[in-house]
Protein backbone atom coordinates (compact mmCIF):
# COMPACT_ATOMS: atom_id res chain seq x y z
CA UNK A 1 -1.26 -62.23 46.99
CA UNK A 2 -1.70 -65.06 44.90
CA UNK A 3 -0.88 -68.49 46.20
CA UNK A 4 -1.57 -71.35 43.72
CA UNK A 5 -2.61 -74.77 45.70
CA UNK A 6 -1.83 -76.86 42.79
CA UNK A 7 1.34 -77.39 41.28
CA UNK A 8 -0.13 -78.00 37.56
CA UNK A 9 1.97 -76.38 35.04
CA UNK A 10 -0.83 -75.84 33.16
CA UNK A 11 -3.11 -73.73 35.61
CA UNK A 12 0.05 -71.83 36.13
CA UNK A 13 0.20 -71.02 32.42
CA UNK A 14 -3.21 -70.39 32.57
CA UNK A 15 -3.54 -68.08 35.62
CA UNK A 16 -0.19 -66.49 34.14
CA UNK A 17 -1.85 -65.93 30.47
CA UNK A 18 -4.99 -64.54 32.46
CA UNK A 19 -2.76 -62.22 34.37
CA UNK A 20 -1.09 -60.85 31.02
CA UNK A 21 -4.35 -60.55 29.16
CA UNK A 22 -5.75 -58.05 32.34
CA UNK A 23 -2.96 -56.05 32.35
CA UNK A 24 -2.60 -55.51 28.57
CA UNK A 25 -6.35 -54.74 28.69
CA UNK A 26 -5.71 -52.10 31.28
CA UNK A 27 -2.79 -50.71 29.72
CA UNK A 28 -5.25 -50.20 26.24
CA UNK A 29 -7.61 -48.60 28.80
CA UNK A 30 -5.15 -46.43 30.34
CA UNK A 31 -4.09 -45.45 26.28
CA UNK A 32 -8.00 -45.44 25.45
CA UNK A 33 -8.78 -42.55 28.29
CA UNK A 34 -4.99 -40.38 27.92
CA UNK A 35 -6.33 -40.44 24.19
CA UNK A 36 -9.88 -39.57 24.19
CA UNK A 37 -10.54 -37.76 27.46
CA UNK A 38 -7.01 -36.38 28.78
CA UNK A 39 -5.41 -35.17 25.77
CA UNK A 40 -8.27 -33.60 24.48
CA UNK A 41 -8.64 -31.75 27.61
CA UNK A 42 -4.97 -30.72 27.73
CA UNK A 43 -5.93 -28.99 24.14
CA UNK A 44 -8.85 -27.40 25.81
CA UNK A 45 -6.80 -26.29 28.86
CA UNK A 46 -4.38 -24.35 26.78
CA UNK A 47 -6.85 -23.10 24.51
CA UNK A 48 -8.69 -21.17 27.42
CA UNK A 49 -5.30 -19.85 28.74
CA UNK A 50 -4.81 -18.05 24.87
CA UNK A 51 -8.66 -16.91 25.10
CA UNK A 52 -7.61 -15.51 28.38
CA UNK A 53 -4.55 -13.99 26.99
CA UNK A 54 -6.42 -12.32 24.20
CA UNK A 55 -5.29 -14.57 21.21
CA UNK A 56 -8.48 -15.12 19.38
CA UNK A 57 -7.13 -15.21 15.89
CA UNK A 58 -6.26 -19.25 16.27
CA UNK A 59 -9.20 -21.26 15.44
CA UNK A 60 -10.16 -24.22 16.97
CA UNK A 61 -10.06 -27.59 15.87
CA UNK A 62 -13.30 -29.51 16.27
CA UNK A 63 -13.17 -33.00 16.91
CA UNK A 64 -16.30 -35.80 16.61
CA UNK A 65 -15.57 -37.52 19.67
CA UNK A 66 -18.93 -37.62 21.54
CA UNK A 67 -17.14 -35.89 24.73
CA UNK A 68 -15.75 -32.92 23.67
CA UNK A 69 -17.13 -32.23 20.20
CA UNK A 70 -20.14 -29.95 20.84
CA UNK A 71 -17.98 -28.41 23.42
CA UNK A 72 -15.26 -27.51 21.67
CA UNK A 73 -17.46 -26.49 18.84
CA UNK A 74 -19.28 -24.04 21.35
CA UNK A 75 -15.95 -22.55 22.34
CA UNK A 76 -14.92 -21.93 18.77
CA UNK A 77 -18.30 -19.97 18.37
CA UNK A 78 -17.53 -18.35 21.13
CA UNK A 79 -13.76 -17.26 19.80
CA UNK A 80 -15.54 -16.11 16.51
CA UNK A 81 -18.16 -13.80 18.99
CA UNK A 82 -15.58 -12.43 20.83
CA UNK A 83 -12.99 -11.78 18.22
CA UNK A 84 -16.01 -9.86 15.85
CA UNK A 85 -16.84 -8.09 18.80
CA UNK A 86 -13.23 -6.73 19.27
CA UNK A 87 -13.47 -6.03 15.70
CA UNK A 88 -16.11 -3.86 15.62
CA UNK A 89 -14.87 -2.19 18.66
CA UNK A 90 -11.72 -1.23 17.10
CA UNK A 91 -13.45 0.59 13.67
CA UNK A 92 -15.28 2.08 16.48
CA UNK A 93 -12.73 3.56 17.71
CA UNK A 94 -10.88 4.55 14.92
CA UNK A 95 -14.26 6.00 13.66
CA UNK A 96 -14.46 7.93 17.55
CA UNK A 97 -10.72 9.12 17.43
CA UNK A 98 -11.35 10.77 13.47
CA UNK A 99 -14.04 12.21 14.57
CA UNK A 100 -12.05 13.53 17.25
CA UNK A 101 -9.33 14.54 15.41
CA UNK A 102 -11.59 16.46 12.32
CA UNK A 103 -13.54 18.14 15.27
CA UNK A 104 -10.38 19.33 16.87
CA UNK A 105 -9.55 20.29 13.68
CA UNK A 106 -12.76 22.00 13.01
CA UNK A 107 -12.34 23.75 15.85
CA UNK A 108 -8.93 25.04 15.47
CA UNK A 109 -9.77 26.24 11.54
CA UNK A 110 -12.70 27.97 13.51
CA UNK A 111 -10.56 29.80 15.85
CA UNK A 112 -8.13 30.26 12.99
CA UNK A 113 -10.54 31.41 11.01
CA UNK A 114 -12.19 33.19 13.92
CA UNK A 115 -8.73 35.59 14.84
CA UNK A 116 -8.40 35.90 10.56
CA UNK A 117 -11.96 37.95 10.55
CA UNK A 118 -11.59 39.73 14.00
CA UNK A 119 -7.91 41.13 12.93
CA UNK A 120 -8.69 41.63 9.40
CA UNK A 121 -11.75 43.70 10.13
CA UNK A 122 -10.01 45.46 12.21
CA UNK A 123 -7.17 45.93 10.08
CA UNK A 124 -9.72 46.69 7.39
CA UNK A 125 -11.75 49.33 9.40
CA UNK A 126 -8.99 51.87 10.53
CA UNK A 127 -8.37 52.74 6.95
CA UNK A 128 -12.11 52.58 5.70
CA UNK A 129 -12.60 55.08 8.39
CA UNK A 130 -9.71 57.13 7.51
CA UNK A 131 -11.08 57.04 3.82
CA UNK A 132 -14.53 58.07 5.15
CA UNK A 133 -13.51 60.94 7.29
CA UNK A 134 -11.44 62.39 3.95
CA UNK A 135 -14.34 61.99 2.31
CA UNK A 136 -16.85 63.71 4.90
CA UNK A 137 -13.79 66.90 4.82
CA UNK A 138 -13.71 66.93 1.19
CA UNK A 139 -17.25 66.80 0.57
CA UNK A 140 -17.92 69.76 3.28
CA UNK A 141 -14.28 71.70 2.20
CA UNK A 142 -13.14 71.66 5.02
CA UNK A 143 -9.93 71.75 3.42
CA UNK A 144 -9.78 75.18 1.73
CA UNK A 145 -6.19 75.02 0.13
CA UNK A 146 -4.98 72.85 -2.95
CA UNK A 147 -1.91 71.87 -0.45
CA UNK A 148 -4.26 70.56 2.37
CA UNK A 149 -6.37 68.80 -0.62
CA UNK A 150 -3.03 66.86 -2.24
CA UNK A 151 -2.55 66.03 1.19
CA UNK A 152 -6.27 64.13 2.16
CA UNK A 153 -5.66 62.61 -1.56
CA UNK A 154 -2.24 61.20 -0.43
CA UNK A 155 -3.42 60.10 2.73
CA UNK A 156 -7.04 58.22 0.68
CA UNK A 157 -4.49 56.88 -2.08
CA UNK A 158 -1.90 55.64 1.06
CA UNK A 159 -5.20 53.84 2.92
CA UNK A 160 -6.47 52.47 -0.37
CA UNK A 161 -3.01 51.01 -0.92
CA UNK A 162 -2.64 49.57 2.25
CA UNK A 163 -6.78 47.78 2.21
CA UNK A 164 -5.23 46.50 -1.47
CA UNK A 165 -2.17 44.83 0.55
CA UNK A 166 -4.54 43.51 3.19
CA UNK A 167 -6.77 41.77 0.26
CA UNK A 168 -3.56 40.69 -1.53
CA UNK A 169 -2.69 38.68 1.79
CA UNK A 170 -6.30 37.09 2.38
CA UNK A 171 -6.40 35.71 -1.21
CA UNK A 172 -2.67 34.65 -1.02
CA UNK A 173 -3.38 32.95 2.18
CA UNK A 174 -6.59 31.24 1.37
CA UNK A 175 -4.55 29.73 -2.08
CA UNK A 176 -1.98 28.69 0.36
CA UNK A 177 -4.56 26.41 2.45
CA UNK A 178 -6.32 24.99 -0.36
CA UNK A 179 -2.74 24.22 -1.86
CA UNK A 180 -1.75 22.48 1.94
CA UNK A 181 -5.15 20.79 1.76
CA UNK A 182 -4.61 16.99 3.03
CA UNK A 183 -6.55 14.45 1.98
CA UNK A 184 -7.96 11.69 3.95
CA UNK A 185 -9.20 8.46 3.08
C-alpha cells in the first residue's frame, strides 16, 4: 500500500509514471522469458513425446539462442542416430527373412528333389531288373521255345517303353521348373 504524504500533483504524476514504466518493464520480461525459455521448451516437450512415439522422420529445428541451441542440436543428432539405426535394422531384417525364405525354399526343392530321385530310382529299377533277368534267361536259354522267346522280347520291349516314359516325364518336368523359374531382385 502506497500512501502519498504530499498532495503535489506532480510527485503523483511522477510516482504514477514510475509505476507504469515497472509494470511495462515486467510485462516485456514476462514476453522476454514465454519467448526465449517457455516456448522453446514447449517445442522441446512435444518433440520428445514424437521421439517417444517413434516419429523420427521430422527433423528438428535448431535455434541460436544460447539456452537451447546446443541442446536441441544434440537431440537432432540424436533423431538422425536413432532413425539410421532403425534403418539398418530393417534391411537387416529383410536381408534375415530372404534368407529365410530362399532356405525354406532350398529346403523344400531338396526334399522335392529328394522324393523325385528316391521314386524315380525306384520306378527306374523294377524294370532295369526285369530287363536284366530277361537278359540273364536269354543269355543261359533258359527259354527253349520261339513262343517263350517273343514273349521275354515283349516283356524287354514293354520295360524299355515304360523307362522311355519315365525319362520323358523327368525332362518334361525339369523344362517345366526352369519355365516357372521366378526371379528375384
Amino acid at each position: 500500500k502506497v500512501i502519498y504524504t504530499q498532495t503535489d500533483h506532480k510527485t503523483l504524476i511522477l510516482m504514477n509514471v514510475g509505476m507504469g514504466i515497472m509494470f511495462l518493464l515486467s510485462v516485456f520480461l514476462v514476453m522476454y522469458i514465454g519467448k526465449k525459455i517457455l516456448k522453446p521448451f514447449h517445442r522441446m516437450m512435444s518433440l520428445t513425446e514424437e521421439l517417444a512415439k517413434g516419429n523420427l522422420s521430422v527433423p528438428i529445428k535448431a535455434e541460436k539462442s544460447k539456452f537451447f541451441g546446443r541442446f536441441l542440436w544434440g537431440m537432432d543428432m540424436l533423431r538422425d542416430n536413432l532413425e539410421s539405426s532403425r534403418e539398418k535394422e530393417l534391411e537387416l531384417q529383410k536381408e534375415k527373412n530372404g534368407l529365410k525364405q530362399a532356405v525354406g525354399r532350398a529346403v523344400k526343392g531338396e526334399k522335392m528333389k529328394t522324393e523325385l530321385i528316391t521314386n524315380v530310382s525306384h520306378d527306374l529299377k523294377t524294370p532295369l531288373s526285369a530287363i536284366r533277368l530277361y537278359n540273364k534267361a536269354l543269355s543261359e536259354n533258359l527259354y527253349d521255345t520261339p513262343e517263350k522267346r517273343a514273349q521275354v522280347y515283349a516283356g524287354i520291349d514293354k520295360n524299355v517303353t515304360e523307362m522311355e516314359g519315365y525319362v520323358t516325364e523327368i525332362m518334361a518336368a525339369s523344362r517345366e521348373e526352369f519355365l516357372n523359374l521366378t526371379v528375384e531382385m
